[in-house]
Protein backbone atom coordinates (compact mmCIF):
# COMPACT_ATOMS: atom_id res chain seq x y z
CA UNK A 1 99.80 99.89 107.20
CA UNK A 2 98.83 100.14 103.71
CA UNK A 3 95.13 99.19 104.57
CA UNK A 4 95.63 102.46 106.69
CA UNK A 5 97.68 104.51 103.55
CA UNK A 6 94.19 103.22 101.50
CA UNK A 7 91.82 104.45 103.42
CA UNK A 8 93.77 107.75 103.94
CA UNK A 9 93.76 108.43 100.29
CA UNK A 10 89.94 107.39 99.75
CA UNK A 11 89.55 110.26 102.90
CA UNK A 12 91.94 113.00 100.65
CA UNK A 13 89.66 112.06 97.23
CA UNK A 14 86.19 113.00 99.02
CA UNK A 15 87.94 116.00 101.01
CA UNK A 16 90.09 117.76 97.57
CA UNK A 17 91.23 121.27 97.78
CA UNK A 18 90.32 123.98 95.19
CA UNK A 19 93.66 123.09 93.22
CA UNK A 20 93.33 119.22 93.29
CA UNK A 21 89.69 119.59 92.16
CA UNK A 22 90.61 122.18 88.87
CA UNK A 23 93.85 119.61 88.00
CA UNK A 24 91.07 116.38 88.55
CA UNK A 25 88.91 117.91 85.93
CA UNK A 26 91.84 118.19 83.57
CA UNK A 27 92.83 114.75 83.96
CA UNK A 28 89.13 112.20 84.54
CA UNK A 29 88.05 110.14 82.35
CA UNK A 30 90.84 110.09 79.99
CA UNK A 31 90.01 113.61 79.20
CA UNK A 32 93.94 114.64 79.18
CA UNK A 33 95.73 113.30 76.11
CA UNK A 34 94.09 110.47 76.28
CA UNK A 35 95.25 109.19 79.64
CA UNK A 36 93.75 107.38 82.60
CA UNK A 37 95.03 109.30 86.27
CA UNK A 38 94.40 108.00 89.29
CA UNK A 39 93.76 110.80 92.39
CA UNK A 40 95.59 110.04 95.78
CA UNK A 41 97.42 106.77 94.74
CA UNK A 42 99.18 105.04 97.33
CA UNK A 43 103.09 104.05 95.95
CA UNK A 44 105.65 102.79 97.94
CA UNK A 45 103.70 103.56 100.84
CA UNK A 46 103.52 107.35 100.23
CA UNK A 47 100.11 108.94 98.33
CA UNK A 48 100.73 110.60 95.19
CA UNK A 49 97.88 113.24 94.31
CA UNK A 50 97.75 111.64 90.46
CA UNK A 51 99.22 108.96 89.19
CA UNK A 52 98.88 107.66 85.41
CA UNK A 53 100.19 104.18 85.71
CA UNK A 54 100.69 103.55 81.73
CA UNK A 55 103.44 106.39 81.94
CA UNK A 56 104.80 105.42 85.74
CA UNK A 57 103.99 109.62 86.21
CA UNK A 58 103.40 111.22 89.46
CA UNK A 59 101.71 114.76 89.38
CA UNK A 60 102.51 116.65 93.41
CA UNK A 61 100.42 119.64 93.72
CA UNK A 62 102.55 121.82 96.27
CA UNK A 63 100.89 124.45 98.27
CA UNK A 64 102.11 125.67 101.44
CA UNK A 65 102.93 122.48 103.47
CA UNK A 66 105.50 121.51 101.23
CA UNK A 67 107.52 124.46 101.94
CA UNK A 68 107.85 123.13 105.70
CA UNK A 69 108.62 119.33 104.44
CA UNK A 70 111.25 120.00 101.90
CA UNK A 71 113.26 117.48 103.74
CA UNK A 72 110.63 114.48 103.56
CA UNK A 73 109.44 115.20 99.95
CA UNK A 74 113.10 115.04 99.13
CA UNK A 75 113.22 111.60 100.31
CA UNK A 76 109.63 110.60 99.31
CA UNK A 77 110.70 111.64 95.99
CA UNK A 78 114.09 109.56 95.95
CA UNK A 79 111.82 106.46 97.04
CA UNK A 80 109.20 107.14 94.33
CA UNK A 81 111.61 107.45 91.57
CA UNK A 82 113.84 104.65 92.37
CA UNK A 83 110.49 102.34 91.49
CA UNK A 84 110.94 103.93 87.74
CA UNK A 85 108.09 106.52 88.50
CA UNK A 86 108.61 110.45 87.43
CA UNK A 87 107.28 113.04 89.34
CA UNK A 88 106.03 116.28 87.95
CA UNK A 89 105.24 118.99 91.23
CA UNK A 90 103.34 121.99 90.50
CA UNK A 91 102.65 124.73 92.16
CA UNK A 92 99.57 125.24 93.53
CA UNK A 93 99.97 129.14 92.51
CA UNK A 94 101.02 128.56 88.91
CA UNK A 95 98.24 126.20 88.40
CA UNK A 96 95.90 129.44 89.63
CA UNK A 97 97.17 131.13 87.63
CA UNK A 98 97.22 129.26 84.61
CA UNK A 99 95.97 125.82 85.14
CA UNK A 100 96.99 124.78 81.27
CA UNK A 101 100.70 124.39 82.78
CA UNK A 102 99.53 120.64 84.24
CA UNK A 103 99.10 119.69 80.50
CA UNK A 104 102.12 121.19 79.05
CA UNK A 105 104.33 119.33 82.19
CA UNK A 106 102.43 116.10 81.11
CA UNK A 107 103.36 116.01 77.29
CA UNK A 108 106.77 117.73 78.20
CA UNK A 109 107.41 114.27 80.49
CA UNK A 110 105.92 112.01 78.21
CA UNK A 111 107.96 112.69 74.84
């Protein structure tokens, strides 16, 4: 199964949408506050869009299939963050809108 969640995730790097590809060039190479992300990181069996592993953060871009799984990112969520790990979601429209909100939720969580 998690050979399957793996290749899954290397599948969702090469095929980003618009949003995940602005909030990737935020966060490479260390570029955001000096921290290393990881894009479409399997946790717990689940694949988290970023993940900086020094902090135990989760960044969820939410666009419009998230409205329809409230139910199972509820739960995916509980799961996540009972391993220690925060999650930050986004909106995919705020981030359009002003894409410097990603950094301001980052150092907000990190403090």
């Amino acid at each position: 199964m998690y050979y399957k969640k793996k290749e899954f995730a290397r599948l969702l790097r090469k095929e980003q949408t618009d949003v995940e590809k602005i909030v990737w060039k935020l966060l490479r190479s260390s570029k955001c506050l000096g921290l290393k992300f990881r894009r479409q990181h399997v946790i717990e069996g689940f694949i988290a869009d970023f993940y900086c592993h020094e902090y135990k953060l989760v960044i969820e871009l939410d666009g419009k299939v998230h409205e329809k799984q409230k139910d199972y990112d509820e739960i995916r969520d509980y799961i996540i963050e009972s391993k220690g790990v925060t999650i930050i979601r986004i909106n995919n429209r705020d981030i359009k809108e002003d894409e410097c909100i990603v950094l301001r939720k980052i150092k907000k969580s990190i403090k």
